[in-house]
C-alpha atoms as a PDB file:
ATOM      1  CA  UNK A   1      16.838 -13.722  17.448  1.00  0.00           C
ATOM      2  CA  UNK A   2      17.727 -10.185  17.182  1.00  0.00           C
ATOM      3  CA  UNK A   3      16.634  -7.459  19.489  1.00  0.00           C
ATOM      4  CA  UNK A   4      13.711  -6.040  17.706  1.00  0.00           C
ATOM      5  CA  UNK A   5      11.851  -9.115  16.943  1.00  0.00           C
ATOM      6  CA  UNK A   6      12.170  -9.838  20.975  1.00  0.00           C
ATOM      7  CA  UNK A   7      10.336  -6.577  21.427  1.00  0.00           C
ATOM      8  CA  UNK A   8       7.460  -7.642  18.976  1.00  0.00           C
ATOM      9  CA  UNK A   9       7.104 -11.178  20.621  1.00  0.00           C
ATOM     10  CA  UNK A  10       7.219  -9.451  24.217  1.00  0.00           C
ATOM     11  CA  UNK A  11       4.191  -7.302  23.161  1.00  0.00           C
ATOM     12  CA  UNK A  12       2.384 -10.238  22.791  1.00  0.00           C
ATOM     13  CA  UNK A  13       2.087 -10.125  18.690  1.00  0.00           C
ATOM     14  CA  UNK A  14       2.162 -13.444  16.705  1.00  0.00           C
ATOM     15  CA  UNK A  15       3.565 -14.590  13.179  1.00  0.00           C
ATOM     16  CA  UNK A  16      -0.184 -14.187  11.954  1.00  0.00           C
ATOM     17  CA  UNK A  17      -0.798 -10.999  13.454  1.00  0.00           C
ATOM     18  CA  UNK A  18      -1.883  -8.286  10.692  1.00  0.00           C
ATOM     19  CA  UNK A  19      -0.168  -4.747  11.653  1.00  0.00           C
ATOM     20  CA  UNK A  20      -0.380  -1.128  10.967  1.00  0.00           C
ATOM     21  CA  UNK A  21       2.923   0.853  11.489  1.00  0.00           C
ATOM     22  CA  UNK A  22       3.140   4.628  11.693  1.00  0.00           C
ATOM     23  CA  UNK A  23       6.952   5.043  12.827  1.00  0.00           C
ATOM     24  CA  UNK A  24      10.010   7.503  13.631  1.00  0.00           C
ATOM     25  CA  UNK A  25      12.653   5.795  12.564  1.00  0.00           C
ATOM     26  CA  UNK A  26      14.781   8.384  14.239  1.00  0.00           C
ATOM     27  CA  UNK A  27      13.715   7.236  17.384  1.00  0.00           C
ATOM     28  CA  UNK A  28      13.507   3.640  16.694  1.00  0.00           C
ATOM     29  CA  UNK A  29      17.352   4.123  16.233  1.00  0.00           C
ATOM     30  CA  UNK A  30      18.144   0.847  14.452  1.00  0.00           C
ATOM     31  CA  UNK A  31      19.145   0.404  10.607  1.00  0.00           C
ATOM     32  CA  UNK A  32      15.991   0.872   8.398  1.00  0.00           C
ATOM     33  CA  UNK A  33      16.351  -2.123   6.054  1.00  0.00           C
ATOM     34  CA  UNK A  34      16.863  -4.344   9.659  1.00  0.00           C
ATOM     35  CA  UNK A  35      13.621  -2.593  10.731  1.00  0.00           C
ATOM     36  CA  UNK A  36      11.880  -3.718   7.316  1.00  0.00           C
ATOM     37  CA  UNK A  37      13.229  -7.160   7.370  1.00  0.00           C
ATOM     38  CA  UNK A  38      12.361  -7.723  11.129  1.00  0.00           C
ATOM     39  CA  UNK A  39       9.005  -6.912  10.680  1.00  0.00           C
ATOM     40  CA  UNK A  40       8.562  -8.880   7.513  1.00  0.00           C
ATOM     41  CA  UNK A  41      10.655 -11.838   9.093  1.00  0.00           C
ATOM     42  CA  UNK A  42       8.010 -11.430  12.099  1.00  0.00           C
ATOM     43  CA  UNK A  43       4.844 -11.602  10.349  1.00  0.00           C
ATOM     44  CA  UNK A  44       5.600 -14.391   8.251  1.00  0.00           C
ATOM     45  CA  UNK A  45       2.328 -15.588   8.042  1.00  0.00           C
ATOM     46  CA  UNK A  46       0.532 -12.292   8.677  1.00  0.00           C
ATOM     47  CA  UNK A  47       1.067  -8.837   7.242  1.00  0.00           C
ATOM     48  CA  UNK A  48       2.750  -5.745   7.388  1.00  0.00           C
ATOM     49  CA  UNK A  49       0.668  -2.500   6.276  1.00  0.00           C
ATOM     50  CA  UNK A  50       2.673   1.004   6.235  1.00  0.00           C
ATOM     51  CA  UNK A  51       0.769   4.516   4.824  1.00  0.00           C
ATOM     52  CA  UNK A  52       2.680   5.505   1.930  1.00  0.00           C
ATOM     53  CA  UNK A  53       0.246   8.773   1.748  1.00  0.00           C
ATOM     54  CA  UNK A  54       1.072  11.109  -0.858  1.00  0.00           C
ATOM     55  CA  UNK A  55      -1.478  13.452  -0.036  1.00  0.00           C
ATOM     56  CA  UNK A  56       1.411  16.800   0.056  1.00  0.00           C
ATOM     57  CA  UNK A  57       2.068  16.197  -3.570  1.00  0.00           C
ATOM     58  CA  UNK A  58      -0.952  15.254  -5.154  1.00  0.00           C
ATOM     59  CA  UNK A  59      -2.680  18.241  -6.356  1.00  0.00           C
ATOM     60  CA  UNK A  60      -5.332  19.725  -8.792  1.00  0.00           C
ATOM     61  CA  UNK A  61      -1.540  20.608 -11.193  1.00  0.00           C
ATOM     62  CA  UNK A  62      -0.294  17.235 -10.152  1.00  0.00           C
ATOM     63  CA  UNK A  63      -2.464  14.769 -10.618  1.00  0.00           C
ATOM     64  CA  UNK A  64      -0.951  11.589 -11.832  1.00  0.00           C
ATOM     65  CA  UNK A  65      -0.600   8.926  -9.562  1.00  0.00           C
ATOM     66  CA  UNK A  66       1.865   5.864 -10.410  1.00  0.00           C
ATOM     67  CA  UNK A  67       1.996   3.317  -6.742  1.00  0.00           C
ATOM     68  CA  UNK A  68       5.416   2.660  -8.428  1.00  0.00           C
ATOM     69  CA  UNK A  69       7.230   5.818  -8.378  1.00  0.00           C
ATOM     70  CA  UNK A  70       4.976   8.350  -6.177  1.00  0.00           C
ATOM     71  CA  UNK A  71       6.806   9.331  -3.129  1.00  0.00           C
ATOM     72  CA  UNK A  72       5.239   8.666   0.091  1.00  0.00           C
ATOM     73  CA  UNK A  73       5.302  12.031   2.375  1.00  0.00           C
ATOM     74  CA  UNK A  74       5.613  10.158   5.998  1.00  0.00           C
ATOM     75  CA  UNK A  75       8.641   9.224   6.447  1.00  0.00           C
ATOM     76  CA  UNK A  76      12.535   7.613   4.770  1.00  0.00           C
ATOM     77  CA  UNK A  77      11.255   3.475   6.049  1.00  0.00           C
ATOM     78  CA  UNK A  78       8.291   3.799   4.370  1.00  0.00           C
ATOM     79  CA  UNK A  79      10.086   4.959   1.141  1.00  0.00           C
ATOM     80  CA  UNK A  80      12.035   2.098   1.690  1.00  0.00           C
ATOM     81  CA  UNK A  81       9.482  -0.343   2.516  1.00  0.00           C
ATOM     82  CA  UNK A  82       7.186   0.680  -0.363  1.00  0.00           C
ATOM     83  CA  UNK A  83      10.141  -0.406  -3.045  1.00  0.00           C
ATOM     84  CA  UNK A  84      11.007  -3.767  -1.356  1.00  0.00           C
ATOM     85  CA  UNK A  85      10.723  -6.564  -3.550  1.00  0.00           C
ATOM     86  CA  UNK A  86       7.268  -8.189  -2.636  1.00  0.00           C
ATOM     87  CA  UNK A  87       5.750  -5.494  -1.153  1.00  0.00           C
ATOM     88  CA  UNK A  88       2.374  -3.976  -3.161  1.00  0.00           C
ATOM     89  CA  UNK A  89       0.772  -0.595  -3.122  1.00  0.00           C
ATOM     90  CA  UNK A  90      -2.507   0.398  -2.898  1.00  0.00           C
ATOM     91  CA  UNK A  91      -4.183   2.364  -5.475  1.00  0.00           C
ATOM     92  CA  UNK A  92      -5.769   5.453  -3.654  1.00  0.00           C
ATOM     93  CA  UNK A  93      -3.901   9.271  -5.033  1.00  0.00           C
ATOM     94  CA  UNK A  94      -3.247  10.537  -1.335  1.00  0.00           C
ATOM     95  CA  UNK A  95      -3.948   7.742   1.306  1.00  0.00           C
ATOM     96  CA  UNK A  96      -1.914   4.240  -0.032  1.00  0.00           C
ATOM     97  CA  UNK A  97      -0.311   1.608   2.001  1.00  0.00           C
ATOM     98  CA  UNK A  98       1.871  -0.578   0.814  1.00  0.00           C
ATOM     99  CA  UNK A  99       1.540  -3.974   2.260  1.00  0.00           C
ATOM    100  CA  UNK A 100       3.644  -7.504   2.342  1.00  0.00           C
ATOM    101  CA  UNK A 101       1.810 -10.440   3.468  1.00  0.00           C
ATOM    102  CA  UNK A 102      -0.953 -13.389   3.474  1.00  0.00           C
ATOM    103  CA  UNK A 103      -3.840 -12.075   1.242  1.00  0.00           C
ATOM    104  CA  UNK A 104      -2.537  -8.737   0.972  1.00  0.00           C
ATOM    105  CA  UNK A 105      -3.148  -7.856  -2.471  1.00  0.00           C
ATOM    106  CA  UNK A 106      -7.188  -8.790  -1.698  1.00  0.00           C
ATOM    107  CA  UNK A 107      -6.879  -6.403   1.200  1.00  0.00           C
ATOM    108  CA  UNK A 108      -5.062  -3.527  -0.834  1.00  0.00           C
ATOM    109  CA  UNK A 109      -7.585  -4.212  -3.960  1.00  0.00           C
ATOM    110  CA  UNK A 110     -10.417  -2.560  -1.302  1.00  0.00           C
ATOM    111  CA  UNK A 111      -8.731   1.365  -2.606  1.00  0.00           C
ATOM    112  CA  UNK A 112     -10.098  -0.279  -6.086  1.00  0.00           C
ATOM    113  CA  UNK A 113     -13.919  -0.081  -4.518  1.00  0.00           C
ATOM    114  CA  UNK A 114     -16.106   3.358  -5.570  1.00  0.00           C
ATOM    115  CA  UNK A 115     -14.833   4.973  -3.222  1.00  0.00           C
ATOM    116  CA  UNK A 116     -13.964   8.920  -3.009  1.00  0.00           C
ATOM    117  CA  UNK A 117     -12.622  10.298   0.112  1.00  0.00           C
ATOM    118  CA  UNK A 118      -9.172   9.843   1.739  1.00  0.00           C
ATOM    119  CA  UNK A 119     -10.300   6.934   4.634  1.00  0.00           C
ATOM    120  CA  UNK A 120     -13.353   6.141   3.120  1.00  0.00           C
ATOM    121  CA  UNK A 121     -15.274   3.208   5.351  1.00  0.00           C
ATOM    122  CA  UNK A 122     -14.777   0.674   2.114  1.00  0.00           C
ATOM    123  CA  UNK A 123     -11.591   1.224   1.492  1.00  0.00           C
ATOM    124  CA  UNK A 124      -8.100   0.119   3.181  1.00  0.00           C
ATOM    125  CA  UNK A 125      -7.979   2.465   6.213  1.00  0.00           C
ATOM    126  CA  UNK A 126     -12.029   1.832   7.014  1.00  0.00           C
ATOM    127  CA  UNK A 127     -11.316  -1.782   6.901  1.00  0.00           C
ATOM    128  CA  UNK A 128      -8.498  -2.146   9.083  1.00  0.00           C
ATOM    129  CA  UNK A 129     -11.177  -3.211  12.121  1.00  0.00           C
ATOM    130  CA  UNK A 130     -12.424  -5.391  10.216  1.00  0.00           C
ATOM    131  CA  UNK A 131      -9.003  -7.375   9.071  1.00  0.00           C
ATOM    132  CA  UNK A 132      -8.498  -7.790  12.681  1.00  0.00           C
ATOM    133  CA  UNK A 133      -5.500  -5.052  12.695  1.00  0.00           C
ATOM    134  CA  UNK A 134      -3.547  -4.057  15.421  1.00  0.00           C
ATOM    135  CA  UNK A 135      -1.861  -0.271  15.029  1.00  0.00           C
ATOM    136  CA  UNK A 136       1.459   0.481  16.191  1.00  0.00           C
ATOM    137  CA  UNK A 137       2.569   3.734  16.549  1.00  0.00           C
ATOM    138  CA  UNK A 138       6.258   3.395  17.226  1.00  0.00           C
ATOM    139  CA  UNK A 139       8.120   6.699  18.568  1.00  0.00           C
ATOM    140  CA  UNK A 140       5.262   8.534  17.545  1.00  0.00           C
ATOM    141  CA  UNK A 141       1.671   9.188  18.873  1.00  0.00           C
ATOM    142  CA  UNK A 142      -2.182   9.881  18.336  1.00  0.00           C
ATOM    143  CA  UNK A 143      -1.587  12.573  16.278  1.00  0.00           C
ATOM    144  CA  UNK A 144      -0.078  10.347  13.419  1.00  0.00           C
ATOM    145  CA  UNK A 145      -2.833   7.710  14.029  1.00  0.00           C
ATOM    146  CA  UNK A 146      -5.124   7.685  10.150  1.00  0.00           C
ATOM    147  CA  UNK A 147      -7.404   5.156  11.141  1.00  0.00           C
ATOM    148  CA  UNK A 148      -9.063   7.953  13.269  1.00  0.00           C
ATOM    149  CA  UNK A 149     -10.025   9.906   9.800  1.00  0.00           C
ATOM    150  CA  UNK A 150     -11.454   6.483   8.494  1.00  0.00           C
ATOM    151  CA  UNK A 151     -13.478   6.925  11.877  1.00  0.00           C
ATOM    152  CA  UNK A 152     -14.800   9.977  11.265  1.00  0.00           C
ATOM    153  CA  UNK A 153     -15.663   9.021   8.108  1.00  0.00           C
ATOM    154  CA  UNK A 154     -18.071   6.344   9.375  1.00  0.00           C
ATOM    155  CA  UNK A 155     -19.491   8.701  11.765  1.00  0.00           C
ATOM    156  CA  UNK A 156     -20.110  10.956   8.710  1.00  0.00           C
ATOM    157  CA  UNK A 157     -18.426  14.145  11.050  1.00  0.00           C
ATOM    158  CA  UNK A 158     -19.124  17.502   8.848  1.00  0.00           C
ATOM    159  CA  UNK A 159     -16.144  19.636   7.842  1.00  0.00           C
ATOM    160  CA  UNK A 160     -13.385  17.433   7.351  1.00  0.00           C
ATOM    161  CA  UNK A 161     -13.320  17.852   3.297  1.00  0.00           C
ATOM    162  CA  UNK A 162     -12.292  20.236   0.147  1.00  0.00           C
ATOM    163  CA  UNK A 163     -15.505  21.478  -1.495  1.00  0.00           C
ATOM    164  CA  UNK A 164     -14.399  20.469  -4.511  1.00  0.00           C
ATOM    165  CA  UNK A 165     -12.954  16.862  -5.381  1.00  0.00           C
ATOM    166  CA  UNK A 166      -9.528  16.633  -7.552  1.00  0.00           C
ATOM    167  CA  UNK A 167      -9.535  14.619 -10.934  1.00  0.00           C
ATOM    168  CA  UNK A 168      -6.768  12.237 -10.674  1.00  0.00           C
ATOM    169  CA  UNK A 169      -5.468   9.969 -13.218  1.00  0.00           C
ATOM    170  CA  UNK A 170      -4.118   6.828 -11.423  1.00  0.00           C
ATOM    171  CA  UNK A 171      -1.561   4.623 -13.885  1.00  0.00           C
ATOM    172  CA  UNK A 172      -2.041   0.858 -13.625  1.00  0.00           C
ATOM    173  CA  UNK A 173      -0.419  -2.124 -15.372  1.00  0.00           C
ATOM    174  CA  UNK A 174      -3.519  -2.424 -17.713  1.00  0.00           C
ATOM    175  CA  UNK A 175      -3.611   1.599 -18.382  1.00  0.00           C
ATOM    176  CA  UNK A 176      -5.079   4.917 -16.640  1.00  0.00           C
ATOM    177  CA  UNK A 177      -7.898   5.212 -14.491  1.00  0.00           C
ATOM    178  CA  UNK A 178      -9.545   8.595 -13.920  1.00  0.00           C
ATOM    179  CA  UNK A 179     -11.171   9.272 -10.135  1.00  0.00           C
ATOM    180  CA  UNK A 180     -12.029  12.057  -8.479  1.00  0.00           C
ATOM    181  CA  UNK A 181     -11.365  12.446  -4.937  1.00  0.00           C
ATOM    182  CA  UNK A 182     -11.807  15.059  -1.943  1.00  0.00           C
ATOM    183  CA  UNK A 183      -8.553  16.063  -0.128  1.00  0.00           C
ATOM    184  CA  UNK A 184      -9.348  16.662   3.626  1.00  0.00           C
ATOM    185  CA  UNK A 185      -9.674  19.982   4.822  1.00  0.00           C
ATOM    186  CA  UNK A 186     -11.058  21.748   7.810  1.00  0.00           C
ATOM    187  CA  UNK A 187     -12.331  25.326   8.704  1.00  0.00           C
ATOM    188  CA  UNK A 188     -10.104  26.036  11.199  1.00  0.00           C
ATOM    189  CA  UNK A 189      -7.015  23.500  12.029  1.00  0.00           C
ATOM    190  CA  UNK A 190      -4.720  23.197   9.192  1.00  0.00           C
ATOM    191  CA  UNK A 191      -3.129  19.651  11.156  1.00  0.00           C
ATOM    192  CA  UNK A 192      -6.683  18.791  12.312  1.00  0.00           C
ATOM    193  CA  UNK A 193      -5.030  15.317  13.388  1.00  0.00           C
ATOM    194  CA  UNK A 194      -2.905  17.108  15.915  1.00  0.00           C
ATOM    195  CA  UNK A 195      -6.560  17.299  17.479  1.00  0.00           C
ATOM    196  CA  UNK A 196      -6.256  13.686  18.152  1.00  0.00           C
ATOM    197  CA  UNK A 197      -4.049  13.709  20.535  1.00  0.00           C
ATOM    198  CA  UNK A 198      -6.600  14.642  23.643  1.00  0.00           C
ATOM    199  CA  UNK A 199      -7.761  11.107  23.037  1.00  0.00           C
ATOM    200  CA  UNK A 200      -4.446   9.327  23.844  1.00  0.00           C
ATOM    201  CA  UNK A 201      -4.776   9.313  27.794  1.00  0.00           C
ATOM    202  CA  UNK A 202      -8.204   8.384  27.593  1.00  0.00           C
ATOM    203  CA  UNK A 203      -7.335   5.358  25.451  1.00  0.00           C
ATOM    204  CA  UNK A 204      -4.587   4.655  27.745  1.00  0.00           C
ATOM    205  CA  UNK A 205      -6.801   4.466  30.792  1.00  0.00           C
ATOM    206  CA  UNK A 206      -9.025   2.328  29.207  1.00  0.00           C
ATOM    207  CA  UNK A 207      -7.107  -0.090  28.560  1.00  0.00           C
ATOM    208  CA  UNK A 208      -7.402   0.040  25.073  1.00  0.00           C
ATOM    209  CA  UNK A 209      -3.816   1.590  24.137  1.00  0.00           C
ATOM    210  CA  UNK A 210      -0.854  -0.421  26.313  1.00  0.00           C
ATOM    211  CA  UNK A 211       2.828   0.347  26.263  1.00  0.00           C
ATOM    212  CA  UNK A 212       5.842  -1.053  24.586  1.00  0.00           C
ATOM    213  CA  UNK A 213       9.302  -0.765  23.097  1.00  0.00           C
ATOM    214  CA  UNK A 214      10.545  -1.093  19.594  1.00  0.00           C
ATOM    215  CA  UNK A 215      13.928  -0.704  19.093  1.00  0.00           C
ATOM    216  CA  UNK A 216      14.761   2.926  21.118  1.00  0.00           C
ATOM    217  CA  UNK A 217      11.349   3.848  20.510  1.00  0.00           C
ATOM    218  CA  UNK A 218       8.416   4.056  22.884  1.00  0.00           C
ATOM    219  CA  UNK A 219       5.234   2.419  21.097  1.00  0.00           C
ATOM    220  CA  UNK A 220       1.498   2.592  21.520  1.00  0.00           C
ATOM    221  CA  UNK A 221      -0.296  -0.502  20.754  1.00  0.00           C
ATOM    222  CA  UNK A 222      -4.259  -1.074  19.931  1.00  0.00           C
ATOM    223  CA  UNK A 223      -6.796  -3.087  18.324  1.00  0.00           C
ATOM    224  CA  UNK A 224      -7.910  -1.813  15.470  1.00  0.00           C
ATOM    225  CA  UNK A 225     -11.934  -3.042  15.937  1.00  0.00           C
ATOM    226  CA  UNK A 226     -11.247  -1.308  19.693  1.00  0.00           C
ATOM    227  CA  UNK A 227     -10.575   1.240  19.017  1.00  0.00           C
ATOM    228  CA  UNK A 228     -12.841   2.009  16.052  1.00  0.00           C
ATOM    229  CA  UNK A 229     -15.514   1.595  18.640  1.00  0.00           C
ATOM    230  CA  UNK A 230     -14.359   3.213  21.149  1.00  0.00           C
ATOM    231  CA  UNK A 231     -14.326   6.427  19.134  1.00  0.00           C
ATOM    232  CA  UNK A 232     -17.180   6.122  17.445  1.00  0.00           C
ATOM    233  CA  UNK A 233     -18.822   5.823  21.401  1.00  0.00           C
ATOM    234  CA  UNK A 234     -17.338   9.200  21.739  1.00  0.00           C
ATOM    235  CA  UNK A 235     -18.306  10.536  18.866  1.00  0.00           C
ATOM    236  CA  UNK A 236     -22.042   9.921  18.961  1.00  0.00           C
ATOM    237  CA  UNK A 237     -22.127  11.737  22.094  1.00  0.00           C
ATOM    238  CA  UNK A 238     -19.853  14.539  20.790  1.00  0.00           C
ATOM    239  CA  UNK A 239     -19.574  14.650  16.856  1.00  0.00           C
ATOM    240  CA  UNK A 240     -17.141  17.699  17.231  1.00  0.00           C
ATOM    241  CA  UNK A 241     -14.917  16.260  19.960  1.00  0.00           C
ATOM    242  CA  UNK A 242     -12.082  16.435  17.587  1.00  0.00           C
ATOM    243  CA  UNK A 243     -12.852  19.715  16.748  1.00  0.00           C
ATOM    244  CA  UNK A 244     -10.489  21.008  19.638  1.00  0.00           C
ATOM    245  CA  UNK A 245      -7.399  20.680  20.961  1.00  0.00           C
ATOM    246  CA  UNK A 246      -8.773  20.840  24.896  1.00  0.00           C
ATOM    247  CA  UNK A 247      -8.732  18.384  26.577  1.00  0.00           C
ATOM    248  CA  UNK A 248     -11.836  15.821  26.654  1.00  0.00           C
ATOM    249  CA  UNK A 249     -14.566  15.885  28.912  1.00  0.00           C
ATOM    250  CA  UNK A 250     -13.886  13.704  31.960  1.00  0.00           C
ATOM    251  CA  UNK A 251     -16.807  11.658  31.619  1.00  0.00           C
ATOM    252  CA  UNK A 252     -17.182  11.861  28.722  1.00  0.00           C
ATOM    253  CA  UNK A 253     -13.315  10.026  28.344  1.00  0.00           C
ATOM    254  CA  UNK A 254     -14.525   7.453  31.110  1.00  0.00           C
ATOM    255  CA  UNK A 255     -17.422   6.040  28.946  1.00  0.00           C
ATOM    256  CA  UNK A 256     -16.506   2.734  27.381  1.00  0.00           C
ATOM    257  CA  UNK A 257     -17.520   1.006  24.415  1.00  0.00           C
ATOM    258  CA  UNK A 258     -20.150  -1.702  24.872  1.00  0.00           C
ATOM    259  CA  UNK A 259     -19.676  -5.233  22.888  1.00  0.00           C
END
């Protein structure tokens, strides 16, 4: 049993565990195809989702989409991972994942629903709660964490789209589909994820993010379903909380979600 999959059964994750992996590789410090094939080897009977967003290169002049051949944006493993042999891709222009698991081309199919935003609620990234998902951010933190867009979509927060949507033209097996699709955009921050940050502490102390170690790397952990309503808590008390980079309220960050 190599080192790595110790780390993942010491955080208490099983074989049929589904998990979401936003990752430094630099600071996981192992091999990248070991990192792949640990996590695949690890969640044998679960799955292993990785964003393979593509949302720097898809544009109103580049708008052709092929899950085969598009670059993902985030990162050299999930280049990697996105070309092993097994692993699928999901259909959405600037917000894939690529998956490799039980039923994961029924979970990936969810980017084929009518859906036109980058997290919508009925696609992958809204659904992640509901899948049971736990998120791993490995040597990186809340500001690489998507599933809090796909929150804010459900909470239907203002200002966090293009005014326009993009045509795309996405290339499939059976021939092109054409979609169009806002790209998110905000008023002010550029990075408005950087934003979501001020909510890592808070998570922390609630009990709802714990510590861990992959590889070199430190990692947060969650629960998906946690912390999709923990956030939306927040955010019906304060729709713009992520509209700064102060820190949050203290009472407001000591309010927890009720089942």
């Amino acid at each position: 049993m190599n080192q790595l999959i110790k780390q993942l059964k010491a955080m208490g994750l099983t074989h049929q565990d589904k998990v979401l992996i936003h990752s430094s590789l630099k600071a996981i410090n192992r091999d990248a195809i070991l990192v792949i094939e640990s996590l695949i080897d690890y969640f044998n009977e679960g799955m292993v989702l990785l964003p393979t967003h593509s949302w720097s290169t898809m544009t109103q002049e580049n708008n052709v989409f092929d899950p085969k051949t598009e670059p993902s944006c985030v990162g050299l493993l999930t280049n990697l991972f996105r070309v092993r042999q097994g692993v699928k891709r999901s259909l959405h222009p600037t917000h894939s994942i690529a998956g490799f698991g039980k039923d994961v081309d029924k979970f990936l199919d969810l980017d084929l629903n009518d859906i036109n935003t980058p997290c919508h609620p009925n696609g992958t990234w809204g659904n992640l709660g509901n899948i049971g998902a736990k998120i791993l951010l490995i040597g990186t933190d809340m500001k690489k964490n998507t599933f809090v867009h796909a929150i804010e979509e459900m909470a239907n927060i203002e200002d966090r789209f293009t005014k326009e949507m993009i045509e795309f033209e996405l290339v499939t097996d059976e021939g092109i589909i054409r979609r169009s699709y806002y790209k998110h955009e905000h008023p002010v921050y550029q990075g408005l994820s950087n934003n979501y940050k001020i909510a890592e502490q808070p998570l922390i102390d609630l009990g709802i993010i714990t510590k861990h170690k992959f590889g070199d790397a430190k990692v947060l952990m969650m629960d998906a379903m946690a912390l999709q309503k923990q956030i939306l808590t927040w955010l019906k008390i304060n729709p713009k909380l992520f509209d700064t980079h102060l820190p949050m309220d203290e009472e407001l960050a000591k309010i927890k979600y009720q089942d």
